[in-house]
Protein backbone atom coordinates (compact mmCIF):
# COMPACT_ATOMS: atom_id res chain seq x y z
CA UNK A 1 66.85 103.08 95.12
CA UNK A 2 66.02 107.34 94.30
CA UNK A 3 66.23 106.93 90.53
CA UNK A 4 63.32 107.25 88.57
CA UNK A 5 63.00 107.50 84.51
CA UNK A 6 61.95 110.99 84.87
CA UNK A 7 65.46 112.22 86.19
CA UNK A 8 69.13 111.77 85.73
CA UNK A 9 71.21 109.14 87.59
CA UNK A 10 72.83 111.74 90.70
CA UNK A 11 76.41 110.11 90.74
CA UNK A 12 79.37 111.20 93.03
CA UNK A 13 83.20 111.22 92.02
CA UNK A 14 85.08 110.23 95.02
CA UNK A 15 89.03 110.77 93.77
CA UNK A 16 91.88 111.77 95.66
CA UNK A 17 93.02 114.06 92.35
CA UNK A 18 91.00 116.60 90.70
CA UNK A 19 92.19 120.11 89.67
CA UNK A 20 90.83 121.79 93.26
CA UNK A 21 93.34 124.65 92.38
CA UNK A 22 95.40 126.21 89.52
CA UNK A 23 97.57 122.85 89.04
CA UNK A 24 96.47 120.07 86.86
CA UNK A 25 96.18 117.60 89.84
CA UNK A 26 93.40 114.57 88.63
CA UNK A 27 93.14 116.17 84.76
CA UNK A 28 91.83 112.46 83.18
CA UNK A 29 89.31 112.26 85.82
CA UNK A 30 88.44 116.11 85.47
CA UNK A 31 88.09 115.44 81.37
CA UNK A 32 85.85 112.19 82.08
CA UNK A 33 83.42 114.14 84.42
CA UNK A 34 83.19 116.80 81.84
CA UNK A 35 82.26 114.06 79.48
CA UNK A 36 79.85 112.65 82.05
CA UNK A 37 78.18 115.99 82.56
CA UNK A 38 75.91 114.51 79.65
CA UNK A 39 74.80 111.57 81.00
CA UNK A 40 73.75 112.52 84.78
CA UNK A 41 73.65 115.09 87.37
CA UNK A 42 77.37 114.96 89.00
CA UNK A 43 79.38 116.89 91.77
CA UNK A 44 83.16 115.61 92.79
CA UNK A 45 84.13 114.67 96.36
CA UNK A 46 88.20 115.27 97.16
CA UNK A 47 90.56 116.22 99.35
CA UNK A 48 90.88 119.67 99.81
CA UNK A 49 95.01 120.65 98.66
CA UNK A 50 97.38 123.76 100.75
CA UNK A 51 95.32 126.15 100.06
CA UNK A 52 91.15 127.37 98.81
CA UNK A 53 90.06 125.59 95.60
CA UNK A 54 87.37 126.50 93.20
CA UNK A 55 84.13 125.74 93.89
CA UNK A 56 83.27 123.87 90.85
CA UNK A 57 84.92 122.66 87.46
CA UNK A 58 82.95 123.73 84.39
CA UNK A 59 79.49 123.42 86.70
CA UNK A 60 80.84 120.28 88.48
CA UNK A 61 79.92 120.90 91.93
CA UNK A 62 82.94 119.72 93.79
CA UNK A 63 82.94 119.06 97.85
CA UNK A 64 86.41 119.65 99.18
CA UNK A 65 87.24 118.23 101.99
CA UNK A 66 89.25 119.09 105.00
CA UNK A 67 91.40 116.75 106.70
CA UNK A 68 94.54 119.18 108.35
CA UNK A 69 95.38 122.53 108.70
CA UNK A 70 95.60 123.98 105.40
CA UNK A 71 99.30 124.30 104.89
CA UNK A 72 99.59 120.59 106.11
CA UNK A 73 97.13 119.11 103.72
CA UNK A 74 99.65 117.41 101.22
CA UNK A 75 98.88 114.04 100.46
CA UNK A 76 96.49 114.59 97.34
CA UNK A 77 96.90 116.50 94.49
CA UNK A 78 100.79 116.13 94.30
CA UNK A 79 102.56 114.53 90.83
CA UNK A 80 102.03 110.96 91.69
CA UNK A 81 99.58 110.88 93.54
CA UNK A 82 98.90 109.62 97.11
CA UNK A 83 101.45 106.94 96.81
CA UNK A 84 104.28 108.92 95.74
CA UNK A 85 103.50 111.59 98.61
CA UNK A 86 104.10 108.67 101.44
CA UNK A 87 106.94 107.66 99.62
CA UNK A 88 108.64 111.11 99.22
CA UNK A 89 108.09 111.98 102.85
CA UNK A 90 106.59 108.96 104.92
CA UNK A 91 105.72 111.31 107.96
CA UNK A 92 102.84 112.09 105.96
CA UNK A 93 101.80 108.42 106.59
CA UNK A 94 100.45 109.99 110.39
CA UNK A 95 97.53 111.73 108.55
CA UNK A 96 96.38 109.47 106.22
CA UNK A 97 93.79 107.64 109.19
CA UNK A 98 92.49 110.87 109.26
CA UNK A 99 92.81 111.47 105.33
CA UNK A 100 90.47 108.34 104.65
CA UNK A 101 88.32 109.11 107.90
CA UNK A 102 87.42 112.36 106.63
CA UNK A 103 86.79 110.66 103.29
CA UNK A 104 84.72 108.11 104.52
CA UNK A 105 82.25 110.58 106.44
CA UNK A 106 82.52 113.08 103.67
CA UNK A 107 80.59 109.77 101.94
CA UNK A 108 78.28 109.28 104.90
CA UNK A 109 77.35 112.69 104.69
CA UNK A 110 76.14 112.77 101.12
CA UNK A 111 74.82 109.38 100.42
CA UNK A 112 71.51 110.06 100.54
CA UNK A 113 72.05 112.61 97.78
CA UNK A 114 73.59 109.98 95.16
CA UNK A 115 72.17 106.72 93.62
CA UNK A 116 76.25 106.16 92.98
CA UNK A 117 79.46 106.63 94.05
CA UNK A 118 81.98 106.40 91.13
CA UNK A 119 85.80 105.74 93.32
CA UNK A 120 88.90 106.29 92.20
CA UNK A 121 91.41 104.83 93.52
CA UNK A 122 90.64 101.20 95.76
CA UNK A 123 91.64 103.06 99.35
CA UNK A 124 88.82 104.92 98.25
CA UNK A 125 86.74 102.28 96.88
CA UNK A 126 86.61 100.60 100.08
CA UNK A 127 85.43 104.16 102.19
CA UNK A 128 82.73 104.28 99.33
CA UNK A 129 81.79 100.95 99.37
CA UNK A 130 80.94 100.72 103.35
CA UNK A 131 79.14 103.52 103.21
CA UNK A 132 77.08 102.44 100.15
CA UNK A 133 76.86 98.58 101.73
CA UNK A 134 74.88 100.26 104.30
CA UNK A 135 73.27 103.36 102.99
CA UNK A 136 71.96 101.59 99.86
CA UNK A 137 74.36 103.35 97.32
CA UNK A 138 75.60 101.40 94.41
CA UNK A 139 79.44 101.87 93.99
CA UNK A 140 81.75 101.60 90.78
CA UNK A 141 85.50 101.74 91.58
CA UNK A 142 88.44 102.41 88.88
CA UNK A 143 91.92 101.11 88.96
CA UNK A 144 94.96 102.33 87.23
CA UNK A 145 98.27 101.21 86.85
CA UNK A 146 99.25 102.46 90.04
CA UNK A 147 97.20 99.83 91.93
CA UNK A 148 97.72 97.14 89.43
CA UNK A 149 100.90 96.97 89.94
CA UNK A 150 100.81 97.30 94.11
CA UNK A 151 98.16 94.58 94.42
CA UNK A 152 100.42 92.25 92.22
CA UNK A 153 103.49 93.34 94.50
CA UNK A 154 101.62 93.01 97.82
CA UNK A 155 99.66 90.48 99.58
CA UNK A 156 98.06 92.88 102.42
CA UNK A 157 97.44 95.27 99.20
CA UNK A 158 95.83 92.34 97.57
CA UNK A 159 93.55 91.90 100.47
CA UNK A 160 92.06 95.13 100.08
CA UNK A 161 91.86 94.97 96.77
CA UNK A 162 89.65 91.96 97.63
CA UNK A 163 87.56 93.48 99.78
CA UNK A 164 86.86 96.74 97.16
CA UNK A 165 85.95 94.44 94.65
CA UNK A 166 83.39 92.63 96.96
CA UNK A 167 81.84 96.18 98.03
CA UNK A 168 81.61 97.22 94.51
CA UNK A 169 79.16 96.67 92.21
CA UNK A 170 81.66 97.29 88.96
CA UNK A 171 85.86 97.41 89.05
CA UNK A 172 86.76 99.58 85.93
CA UNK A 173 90.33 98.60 84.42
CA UNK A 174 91.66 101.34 82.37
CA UNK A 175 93.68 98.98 80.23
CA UNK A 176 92.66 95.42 79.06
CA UNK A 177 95.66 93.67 80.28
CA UNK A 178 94.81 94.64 83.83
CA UNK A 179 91.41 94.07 83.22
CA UNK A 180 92.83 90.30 82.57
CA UNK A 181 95.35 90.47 85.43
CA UNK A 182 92.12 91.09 87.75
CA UNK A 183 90.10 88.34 86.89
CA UNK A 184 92.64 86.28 87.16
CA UNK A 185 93.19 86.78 90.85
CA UNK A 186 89.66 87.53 91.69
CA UNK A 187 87.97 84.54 89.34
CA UNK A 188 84.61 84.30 91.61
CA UNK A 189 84.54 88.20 90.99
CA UNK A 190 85.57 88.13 86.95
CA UNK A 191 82.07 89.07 85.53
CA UNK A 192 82.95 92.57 88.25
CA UNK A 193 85.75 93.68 86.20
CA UNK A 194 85.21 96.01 83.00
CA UNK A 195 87.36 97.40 80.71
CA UNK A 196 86.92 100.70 80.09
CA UNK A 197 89.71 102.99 78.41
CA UNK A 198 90.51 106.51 79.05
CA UNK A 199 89.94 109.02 75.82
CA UNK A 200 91.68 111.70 74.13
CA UNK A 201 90.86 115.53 73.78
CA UNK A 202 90.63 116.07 69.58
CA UNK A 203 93.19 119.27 70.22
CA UNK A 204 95.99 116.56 70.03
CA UNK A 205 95.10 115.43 66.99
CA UNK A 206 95.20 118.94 65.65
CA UNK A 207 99.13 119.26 66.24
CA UNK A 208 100.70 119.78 62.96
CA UNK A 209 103.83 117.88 62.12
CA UNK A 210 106.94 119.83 60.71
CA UNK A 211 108.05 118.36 57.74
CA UNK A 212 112.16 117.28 57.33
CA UNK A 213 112.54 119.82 54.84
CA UNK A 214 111.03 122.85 56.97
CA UNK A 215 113.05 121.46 60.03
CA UNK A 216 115.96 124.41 60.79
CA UNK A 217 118.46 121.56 61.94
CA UNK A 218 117.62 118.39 59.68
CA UNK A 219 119.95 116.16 61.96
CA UNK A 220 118.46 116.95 64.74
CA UNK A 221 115.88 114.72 66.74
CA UNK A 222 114.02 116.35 69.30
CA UNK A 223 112.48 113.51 71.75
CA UNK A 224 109.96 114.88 74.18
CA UNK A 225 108.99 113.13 77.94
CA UNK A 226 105.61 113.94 79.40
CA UNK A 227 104.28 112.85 83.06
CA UNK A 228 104.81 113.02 86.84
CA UNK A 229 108.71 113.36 87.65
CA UNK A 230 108.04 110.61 89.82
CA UNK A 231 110.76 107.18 90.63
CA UNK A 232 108.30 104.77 88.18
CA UNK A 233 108.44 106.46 85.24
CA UNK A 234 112.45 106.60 85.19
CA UNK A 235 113.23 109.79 83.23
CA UNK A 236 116.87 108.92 83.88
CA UNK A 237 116.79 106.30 81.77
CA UNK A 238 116.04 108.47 78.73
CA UNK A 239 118.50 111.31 80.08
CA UNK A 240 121.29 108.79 80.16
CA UNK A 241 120.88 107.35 76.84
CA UNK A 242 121.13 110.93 75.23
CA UNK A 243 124.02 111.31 76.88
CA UNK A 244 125.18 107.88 75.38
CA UNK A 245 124.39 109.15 72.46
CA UNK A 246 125.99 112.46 72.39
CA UNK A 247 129.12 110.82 73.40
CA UNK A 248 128.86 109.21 70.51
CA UNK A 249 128.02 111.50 68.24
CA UNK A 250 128.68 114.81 70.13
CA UNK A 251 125.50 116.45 68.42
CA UNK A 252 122.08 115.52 66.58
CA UNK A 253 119.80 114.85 69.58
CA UNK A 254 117.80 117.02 72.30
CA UNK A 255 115.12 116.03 74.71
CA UNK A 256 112.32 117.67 76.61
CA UNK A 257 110.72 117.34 79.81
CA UNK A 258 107.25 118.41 80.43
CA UNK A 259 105.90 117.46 83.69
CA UNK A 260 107.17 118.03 87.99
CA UNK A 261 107.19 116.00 90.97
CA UNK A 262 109.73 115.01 93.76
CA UNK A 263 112.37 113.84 91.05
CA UNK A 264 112.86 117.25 89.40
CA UNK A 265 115.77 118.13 90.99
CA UNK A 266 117.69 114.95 91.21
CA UNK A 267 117.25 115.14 87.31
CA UNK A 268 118.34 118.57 87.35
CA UNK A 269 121.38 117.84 88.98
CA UNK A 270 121.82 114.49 86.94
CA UNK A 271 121.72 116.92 83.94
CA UNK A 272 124.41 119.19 85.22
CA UNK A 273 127.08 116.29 86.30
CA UNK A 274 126.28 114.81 82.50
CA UNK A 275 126.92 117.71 80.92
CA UNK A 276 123.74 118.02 78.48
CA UNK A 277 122.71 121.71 79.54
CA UNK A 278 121.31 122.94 76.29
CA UNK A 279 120.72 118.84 75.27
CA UNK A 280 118.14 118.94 77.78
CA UNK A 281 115.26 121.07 78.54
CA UNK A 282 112.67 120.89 81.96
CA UNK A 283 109.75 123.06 81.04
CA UNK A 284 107.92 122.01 84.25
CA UNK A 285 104.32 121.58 84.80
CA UNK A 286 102.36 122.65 81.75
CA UNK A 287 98.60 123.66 82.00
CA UNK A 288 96.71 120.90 80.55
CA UNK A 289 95.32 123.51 77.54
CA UNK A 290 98.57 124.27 76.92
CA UNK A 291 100.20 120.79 76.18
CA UNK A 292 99.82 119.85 72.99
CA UNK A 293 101.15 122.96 71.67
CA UNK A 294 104.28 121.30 73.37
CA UNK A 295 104.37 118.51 70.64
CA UNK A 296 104.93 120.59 67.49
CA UNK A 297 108.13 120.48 66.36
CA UNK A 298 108.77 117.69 68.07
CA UNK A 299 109.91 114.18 65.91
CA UNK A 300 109.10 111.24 68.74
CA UNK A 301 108.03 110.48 72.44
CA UNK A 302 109.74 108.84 74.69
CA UNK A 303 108.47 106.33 77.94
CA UNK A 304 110.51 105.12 80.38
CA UNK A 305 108.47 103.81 82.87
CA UNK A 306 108.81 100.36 85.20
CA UNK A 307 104.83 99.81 85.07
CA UNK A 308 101.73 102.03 83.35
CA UNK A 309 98.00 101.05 82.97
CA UNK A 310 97.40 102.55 79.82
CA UNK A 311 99.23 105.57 79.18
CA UNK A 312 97.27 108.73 78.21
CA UNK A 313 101.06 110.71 77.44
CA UNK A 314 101.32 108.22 74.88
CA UNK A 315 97.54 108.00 72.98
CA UNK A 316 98.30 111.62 72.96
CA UNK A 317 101.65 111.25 71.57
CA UNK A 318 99.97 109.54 69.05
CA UNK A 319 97.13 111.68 67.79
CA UNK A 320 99.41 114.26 67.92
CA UNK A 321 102.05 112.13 65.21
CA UNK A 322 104.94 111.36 67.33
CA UNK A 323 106.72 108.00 66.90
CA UNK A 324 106.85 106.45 70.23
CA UNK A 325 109.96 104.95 71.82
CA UNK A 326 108.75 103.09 75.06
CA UNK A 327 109.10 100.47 77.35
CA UNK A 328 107.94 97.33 76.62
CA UNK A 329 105.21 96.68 79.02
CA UNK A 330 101.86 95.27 79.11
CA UNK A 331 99.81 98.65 78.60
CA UNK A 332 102.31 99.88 75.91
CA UNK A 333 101.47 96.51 74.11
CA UNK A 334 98.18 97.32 73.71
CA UNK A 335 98.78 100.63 71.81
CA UNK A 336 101.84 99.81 69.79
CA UNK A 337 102.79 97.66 67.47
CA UNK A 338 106.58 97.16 67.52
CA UNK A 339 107.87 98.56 63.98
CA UNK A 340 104.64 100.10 63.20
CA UNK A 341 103.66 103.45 65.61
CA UNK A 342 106.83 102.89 67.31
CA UNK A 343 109.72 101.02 68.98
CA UNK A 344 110.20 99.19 72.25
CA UNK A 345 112.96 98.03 74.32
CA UNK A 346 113.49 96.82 78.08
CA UNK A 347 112.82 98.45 81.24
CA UNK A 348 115.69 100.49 82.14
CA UNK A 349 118.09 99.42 79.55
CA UNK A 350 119.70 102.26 78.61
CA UNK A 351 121.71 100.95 75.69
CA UNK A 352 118.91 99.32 73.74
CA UNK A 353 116.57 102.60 74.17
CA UNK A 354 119.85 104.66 72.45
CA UNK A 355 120.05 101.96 69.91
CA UNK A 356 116.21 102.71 69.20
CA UNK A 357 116.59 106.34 69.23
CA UNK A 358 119.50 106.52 67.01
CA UNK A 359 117.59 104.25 64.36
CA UNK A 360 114.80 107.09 64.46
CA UNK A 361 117.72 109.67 64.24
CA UNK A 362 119.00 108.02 61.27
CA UNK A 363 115.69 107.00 58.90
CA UNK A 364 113.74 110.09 58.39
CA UNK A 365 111.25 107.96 56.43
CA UNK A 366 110.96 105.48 59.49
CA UNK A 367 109.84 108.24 61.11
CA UNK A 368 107.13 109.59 58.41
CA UNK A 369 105.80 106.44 58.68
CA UNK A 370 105.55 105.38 62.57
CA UNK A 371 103.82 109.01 62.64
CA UNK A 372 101.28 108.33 59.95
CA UNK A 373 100.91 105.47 61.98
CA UNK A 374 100.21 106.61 65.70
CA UNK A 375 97.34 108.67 64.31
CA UNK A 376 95.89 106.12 62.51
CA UNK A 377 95.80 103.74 65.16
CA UNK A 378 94.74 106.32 67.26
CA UNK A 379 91.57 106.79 64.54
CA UNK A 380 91.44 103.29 64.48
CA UNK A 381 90.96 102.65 68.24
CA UNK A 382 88.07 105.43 68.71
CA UNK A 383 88.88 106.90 71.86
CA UNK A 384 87.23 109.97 72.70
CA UNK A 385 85.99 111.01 76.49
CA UNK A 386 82.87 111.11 75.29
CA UNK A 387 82.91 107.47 74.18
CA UNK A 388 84.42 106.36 77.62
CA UNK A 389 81.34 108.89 79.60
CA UNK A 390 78.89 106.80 77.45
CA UNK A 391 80.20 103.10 78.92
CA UNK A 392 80.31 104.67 82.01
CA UNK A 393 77.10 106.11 82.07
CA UNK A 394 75.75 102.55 80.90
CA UNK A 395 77.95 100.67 83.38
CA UNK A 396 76.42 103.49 85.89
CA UNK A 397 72.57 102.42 85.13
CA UNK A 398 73.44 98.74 85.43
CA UNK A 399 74.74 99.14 88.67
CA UNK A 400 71.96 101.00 90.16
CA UNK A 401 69.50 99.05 89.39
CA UNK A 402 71.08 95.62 89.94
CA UNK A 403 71.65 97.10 93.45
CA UNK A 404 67.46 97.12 94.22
């Protein structure tokens, strides 16, 4: 073991997403190692995207690393992630050997600079992990929903999983319903798993709401979407049950769509063969700074997706005042309360997700009140980045020097 009271714990970030260029590519895990920045001395290994990166991220040293010709490098860094990039073009599948070799020596190369590497993602977890078996490096590996829901789908998934969780010292669940799913198929690994959520950046919660009465159109709901245009999160589903309820109605709801990814123009085109140009509007990727601004004037959020861990877009949704409308899944449970911040219904059922929208259309003080709500459950559930840094920087310690 290097550390010593007299200096900071020297971790490593090992992700496959961080913001290497102008695109917010990894923005959670770039907001938790700001947070971190605190609590030890830090620098970020990841793959290096199409083109030259920056150097650092607010005086994050990050390591960027090569794996392809530059123009070729597109696995990482891509709405979705990894898996989506495989799935949207599986040719990419012939460089991800070298994509995780380069990783894993990337590791090798540093370890003796770190007392821990802190994984994202369990592909990674494992590279980490067999370097730190054998250079003495504790590791801590996170899971999101993304993996949760492949190692429950998969049994050769499943066996990886396994073997990350043996070569880590902690498995950090972003939401505690995975947290339970995990111990219950690793039970002579449960005391490994911890449950630690993701925060919130306090500019959400300084959104403003627009009251009924300053609204230009009072019978007009504006729902907004925000995330990866990727299959999982099913932004059809919301774009078909506007159009349900425009033929319906013929006016009196809108939706926007902040985020990209390999869906965008399939939705495009889905929006042109409904009919809802003008109902709908894609506003693309967003800078991170830039997207709360994209909740004012806005009266509730929408989530469509199959499977989440613990949805960020919807915490911020939250602090920010919007009603949710979303799926009912197990890391939507855990943030709302059906009738209180918002309204569920079932995965891809397009008529029941109308029928909730149209009761939010229809009860203006429904609305007042799921938004008072959101932020006060938001309050309630004190999640900050700093607050998540500060159980990682403990969960950090105890890992190091168990490890000795």
């Amino acid at each position: 073991m290097r550390h010593s009271d007299d200096r900071r714990l020297r971790v490593a970030i090992v992700t496959t997403s961080f913001p290497v260029v102008e695109h917010a590519s990894g923005i959670f895990v770039a907001r938790l190692a700001g947070a971190l920045a605190e609590h030890v001395s830090l620098e970020v290994i990841t793959p290096a995207g199409t083109k030259r990166g920056i150097a650092d991220w607010h005086g994050i040293p990050i390591h960027a690393i090569r794996y392809a010709p530059w123009r070729c490098q597109k696995l990482a860094h891509a709405p979705g992630g990894i898996p989506v990039a495989l799935r949207h073009r599986p040719s990419l599948y012939l460089l991800l050997p070298i994509f995780l070799a380069a990783m894993f020596w990337a590791c090798l190369r540093r370890a003796r600079n770190f007392d821990l590497f802190h994984a994202n993602w369990v592909p990674v977890g494992l590279c980490a992990g067999i370097v730190g078996k054998f250079m003495h490096v504790a590791v801590v590996t996170t899971v999101r929903g993304e993996d949760a829901a492949r190692i429950a789908s998969s049994w050769g998934q499943r066996g990886m999983m396994r073997a990350c969780v043996h070569l880590s010292r902690y498995v950090v669940c972003v939401s505690e319903a995975m947290a339970a799913e995990m111990k219950t198929m690793f039970p002579e690994n449960a005391s490994k798993f911890l449950y630690i959520p993701n925060g919130i950046g306090s500019d959400f919660s300084d959104v403003g709401r627009e009251e009924e009465h300053e609204k230009q159109n009072k019978n007009m709901l504006t729902l907004i979407v925000v995330g990866s245009l990727i299959p999982r999160k099913c932004v059809d589903v919301a774009i078909n049950a506007v159009a349900r309820i425009l033929r319906q109605s013929c006016d009196g709801v809108r939706l926007i769509v902040v985020g990209d990814g390999p869906e965008a123009a399939r939705l495009r085109q889905q929006v042109d063969e409904l009919d809802l140009r003008g109902k709908v509007e894609f506003r693309g990727a967003i800078p991170p700074e830039d997207v709360p601004a994209q909740f004012f004037g806005v009266d509730a959020m929408l989530l469509c997706s199959t499977s989440e861990g613990r949805p960020n877009a919807v915490l911020e949704g939250m602090a920010a005042g919007l009603p949710i409308i979303a799926t009912d899944i197990p890391g939507v449970r855990e943030l709302i309360q059906p009738e209180q911040e918002g309204l569920l219904f079932p995965t891809s059922d397009i008529v029941a997700l109308s029928t909730q929208i149209q009761r939010l259309q229809c009860d203006p003080q429904l609305r007042k009140r799921m938004s008072v709500a959101a932020r006060d459950r938001v309050r309630e559930l004190g999640l900050t980045w700093e607050s998540a840094a500060a159980q990682y920087a403990e969960a950090y310690a105890t890992a190091v020097v168990s490890g000795t």
